[in-house]
Each structure stands twice: as structure tokens, then as C-alpha cells.
N, C-alpha and C. Protein backbone atom coordinates (compact mmCIF):
# COMPACT_ATOMS: atom_id res chain seq x y z
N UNK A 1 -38.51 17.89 -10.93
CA UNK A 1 -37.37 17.58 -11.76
C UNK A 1 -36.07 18.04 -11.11
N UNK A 2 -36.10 19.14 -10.79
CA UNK A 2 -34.79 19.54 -9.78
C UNK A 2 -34.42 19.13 -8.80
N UNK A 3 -35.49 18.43 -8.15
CA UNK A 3 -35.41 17.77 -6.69
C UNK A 3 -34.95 16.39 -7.46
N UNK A 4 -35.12 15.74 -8.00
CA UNK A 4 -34.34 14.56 -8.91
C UNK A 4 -33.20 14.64 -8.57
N UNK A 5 -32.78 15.81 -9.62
CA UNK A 5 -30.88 16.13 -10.00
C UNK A 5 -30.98 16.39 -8.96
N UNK A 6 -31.14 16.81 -7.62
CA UNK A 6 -30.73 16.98 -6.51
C UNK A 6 -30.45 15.66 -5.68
N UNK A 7 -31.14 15.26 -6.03
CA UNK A 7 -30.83 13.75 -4.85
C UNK A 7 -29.75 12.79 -5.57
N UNK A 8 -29.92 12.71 -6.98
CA UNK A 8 -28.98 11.76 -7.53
C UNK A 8 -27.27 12.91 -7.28
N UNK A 9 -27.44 14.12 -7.55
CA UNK A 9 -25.75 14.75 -6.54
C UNK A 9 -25.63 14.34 -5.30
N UNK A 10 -26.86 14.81 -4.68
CA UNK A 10 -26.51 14.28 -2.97
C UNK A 10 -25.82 13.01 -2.76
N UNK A 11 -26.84 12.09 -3.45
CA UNK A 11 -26.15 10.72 -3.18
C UNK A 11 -24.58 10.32 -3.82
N UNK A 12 -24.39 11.14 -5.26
CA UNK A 12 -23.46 10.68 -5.43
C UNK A 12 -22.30 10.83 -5.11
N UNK A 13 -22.13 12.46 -4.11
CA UNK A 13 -21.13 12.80 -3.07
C UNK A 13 -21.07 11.85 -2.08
N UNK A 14 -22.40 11.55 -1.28
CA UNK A 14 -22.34 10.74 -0.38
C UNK A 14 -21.93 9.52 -0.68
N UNK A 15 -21.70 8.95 -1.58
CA UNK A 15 -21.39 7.68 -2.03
C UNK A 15 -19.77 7.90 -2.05
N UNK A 16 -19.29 9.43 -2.68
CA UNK A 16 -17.62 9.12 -2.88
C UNK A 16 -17.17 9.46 -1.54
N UNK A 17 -17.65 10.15 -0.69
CA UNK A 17 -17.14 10.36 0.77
C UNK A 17 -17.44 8.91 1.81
N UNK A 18 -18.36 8.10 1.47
CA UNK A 18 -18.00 7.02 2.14
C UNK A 18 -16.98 5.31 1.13
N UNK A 19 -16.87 5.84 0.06
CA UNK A 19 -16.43 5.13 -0.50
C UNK A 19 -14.80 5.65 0.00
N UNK A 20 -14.43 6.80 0.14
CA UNK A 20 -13.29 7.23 0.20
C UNK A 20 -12.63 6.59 1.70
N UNK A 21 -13.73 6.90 2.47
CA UNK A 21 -12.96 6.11 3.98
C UNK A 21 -13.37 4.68 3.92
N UNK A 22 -13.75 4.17 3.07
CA UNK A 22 -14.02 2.76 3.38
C UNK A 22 -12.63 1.83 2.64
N UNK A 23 -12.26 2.59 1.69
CA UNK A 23 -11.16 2.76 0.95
C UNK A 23 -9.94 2.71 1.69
N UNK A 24 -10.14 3.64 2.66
CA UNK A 24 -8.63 4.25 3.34
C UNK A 24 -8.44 3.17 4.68
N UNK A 25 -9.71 3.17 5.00
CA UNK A 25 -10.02 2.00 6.13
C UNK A 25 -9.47 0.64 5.67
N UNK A 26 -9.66 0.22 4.62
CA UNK A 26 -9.31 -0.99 4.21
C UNK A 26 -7.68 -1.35 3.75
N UNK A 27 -7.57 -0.63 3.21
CA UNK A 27 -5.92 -0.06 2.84
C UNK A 27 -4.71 -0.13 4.08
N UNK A 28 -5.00 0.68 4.97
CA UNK A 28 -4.96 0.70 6.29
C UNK A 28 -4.95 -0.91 6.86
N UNK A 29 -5.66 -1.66 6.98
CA UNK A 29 -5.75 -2.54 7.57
C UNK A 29 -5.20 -3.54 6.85
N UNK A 30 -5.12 -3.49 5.30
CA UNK A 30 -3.93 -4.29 4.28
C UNK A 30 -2.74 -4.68 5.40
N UNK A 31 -1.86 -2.78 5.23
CA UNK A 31 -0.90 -2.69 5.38
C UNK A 31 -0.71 -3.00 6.52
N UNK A 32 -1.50 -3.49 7.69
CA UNK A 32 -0.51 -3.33 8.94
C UNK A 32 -0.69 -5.12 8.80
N UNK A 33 -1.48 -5.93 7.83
CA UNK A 33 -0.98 -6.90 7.51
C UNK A 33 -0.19 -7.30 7.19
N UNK A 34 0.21 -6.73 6.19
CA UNK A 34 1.74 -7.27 5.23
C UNK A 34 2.16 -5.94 4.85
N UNK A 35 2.92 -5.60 5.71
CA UNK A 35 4.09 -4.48 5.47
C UNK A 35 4.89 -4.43 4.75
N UNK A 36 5.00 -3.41 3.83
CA UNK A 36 5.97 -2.97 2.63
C UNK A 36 7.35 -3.66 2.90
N UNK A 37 8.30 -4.45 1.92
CA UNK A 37 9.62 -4.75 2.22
C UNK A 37 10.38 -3.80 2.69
N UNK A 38 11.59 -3.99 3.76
CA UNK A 38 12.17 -2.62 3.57
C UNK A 38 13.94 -3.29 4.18
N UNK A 39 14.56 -2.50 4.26
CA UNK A 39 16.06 -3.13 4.03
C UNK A 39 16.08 -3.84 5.26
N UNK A 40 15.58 -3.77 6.54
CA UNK A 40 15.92 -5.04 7.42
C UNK A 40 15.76 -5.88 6.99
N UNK A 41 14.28 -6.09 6.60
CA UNK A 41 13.79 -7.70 5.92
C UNK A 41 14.32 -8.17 5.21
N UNK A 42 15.03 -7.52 4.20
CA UNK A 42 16.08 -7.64 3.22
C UNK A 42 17.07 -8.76 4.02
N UNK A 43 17.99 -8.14 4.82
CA UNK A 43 18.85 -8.28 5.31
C UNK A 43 18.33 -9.64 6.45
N UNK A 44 17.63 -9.71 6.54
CA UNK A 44 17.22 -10.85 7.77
C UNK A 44 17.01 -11.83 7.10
N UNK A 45 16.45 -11.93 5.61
CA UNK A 45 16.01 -13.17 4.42
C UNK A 45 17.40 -13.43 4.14
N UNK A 46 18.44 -13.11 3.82
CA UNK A 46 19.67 -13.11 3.45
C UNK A 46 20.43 -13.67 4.28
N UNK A 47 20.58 -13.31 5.72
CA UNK A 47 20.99 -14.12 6.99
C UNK A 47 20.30 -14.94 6.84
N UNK A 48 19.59 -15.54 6.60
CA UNK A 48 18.22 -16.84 6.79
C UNK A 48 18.88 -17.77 6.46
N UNK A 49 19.16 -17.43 5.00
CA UNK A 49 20.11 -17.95 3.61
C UNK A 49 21.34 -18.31 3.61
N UNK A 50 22.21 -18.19 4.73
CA UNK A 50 23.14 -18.27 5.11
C UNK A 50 24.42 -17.18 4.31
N UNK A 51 23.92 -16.19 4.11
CA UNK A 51 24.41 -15.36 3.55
C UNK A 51 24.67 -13.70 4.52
N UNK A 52 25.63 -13.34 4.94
CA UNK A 52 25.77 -12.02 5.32
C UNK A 52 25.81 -10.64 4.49
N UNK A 53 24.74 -10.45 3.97
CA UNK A 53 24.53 -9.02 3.08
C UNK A 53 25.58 -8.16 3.39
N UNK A 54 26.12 -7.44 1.95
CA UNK A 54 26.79 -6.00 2.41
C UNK A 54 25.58 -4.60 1.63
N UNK A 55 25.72 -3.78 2.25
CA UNK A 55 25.26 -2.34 2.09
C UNK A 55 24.71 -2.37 0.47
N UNK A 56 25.93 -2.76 -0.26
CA UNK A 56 25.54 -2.64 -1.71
C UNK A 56 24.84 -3.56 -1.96
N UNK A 57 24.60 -5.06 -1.65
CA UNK A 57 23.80 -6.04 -2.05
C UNK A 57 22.56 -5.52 -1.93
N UNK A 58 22.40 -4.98 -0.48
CA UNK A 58 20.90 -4.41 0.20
C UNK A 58 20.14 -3.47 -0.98
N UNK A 59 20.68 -2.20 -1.43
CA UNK A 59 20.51 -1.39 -2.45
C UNK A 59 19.91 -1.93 -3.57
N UNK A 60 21.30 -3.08 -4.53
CA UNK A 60 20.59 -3.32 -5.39
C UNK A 60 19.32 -4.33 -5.38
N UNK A 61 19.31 -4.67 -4.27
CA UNK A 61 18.00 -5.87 -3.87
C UNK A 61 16.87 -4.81 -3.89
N UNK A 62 16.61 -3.23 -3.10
CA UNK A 62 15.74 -2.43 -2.91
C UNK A 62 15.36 -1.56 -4.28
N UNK A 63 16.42 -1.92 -5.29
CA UNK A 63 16.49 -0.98 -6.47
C UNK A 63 15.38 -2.13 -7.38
N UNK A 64 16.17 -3.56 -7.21
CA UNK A 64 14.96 -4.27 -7.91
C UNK A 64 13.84 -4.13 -7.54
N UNK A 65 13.88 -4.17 -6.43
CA UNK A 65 11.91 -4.25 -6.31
C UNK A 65 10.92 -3.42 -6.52
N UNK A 66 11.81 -1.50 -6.53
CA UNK A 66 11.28 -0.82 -6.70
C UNK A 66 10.64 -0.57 -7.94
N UNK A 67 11.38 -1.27 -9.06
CA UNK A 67 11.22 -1.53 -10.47
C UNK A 67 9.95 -1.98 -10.75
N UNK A 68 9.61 -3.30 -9.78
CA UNK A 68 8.20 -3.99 -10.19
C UNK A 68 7.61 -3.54 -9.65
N UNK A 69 7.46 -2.89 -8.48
CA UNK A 69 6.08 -1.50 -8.34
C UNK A 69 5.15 -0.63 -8.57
């Protein structure tokens, strides 16, 4: 009976320690897909647009998005 509860802990550590890097592994490999917005991109979609961003446009563009996050 103890050797039971022993194996179902064992495993269930072993399950969150590989769940944890399989996790981080994957995450990881998201991000170097599609990288977080950040004020260049901002600023380069805007030039695209035929538009020359100022400082404050950039902000409140980074303030919105942070909102839906």
C-alpha cells in the first residue's frame, strides 16, 4: 500500500518537472516566432502608413495594447 502512494508521488513530480520544461521549451519557441510588439514596430507600421509617428503617438499606441493583455 505504501509502495502505491509512493509511485503515484513519484510520478506525479515527475510529470510536473517534465511538464514544466516542456512548457518553457514551447513558450520559448512561441516567442522567437512572433515577438512581443514593441515601439519600433510601432513606429515602422506607422511609416508603412504613410504616417511619421511622434513620441506621444508611440506611448499612447503602447498604453493601448498594454490594456488588452
Amino acid at each position: 500500500m505504501w509502495m502505491d502512494i509512493l509511485h503515484v508521488v513519484i510520478g506525479l513530480i515527475a510529470g510536473l518537472v517534465i511538464g514544466f520544461f516542456l512548457a518553457r521549451y514551447f513558450m520559448k519557441k512561441y516567442l522567437k516566432k512572433n515577438p512581443p510588439i514593441n515601439e519600433e514596430m510601432i513606429k515602422a507600421m506607422m511609416m508603412q502608413m504613410g504616417r511619421k509617428p511622434s513620441q506621444k503617438q508611440v506611448n499612447q499606441i503602447m498604453k493601448s495594447m498594454e490594456k488588452y493583455q
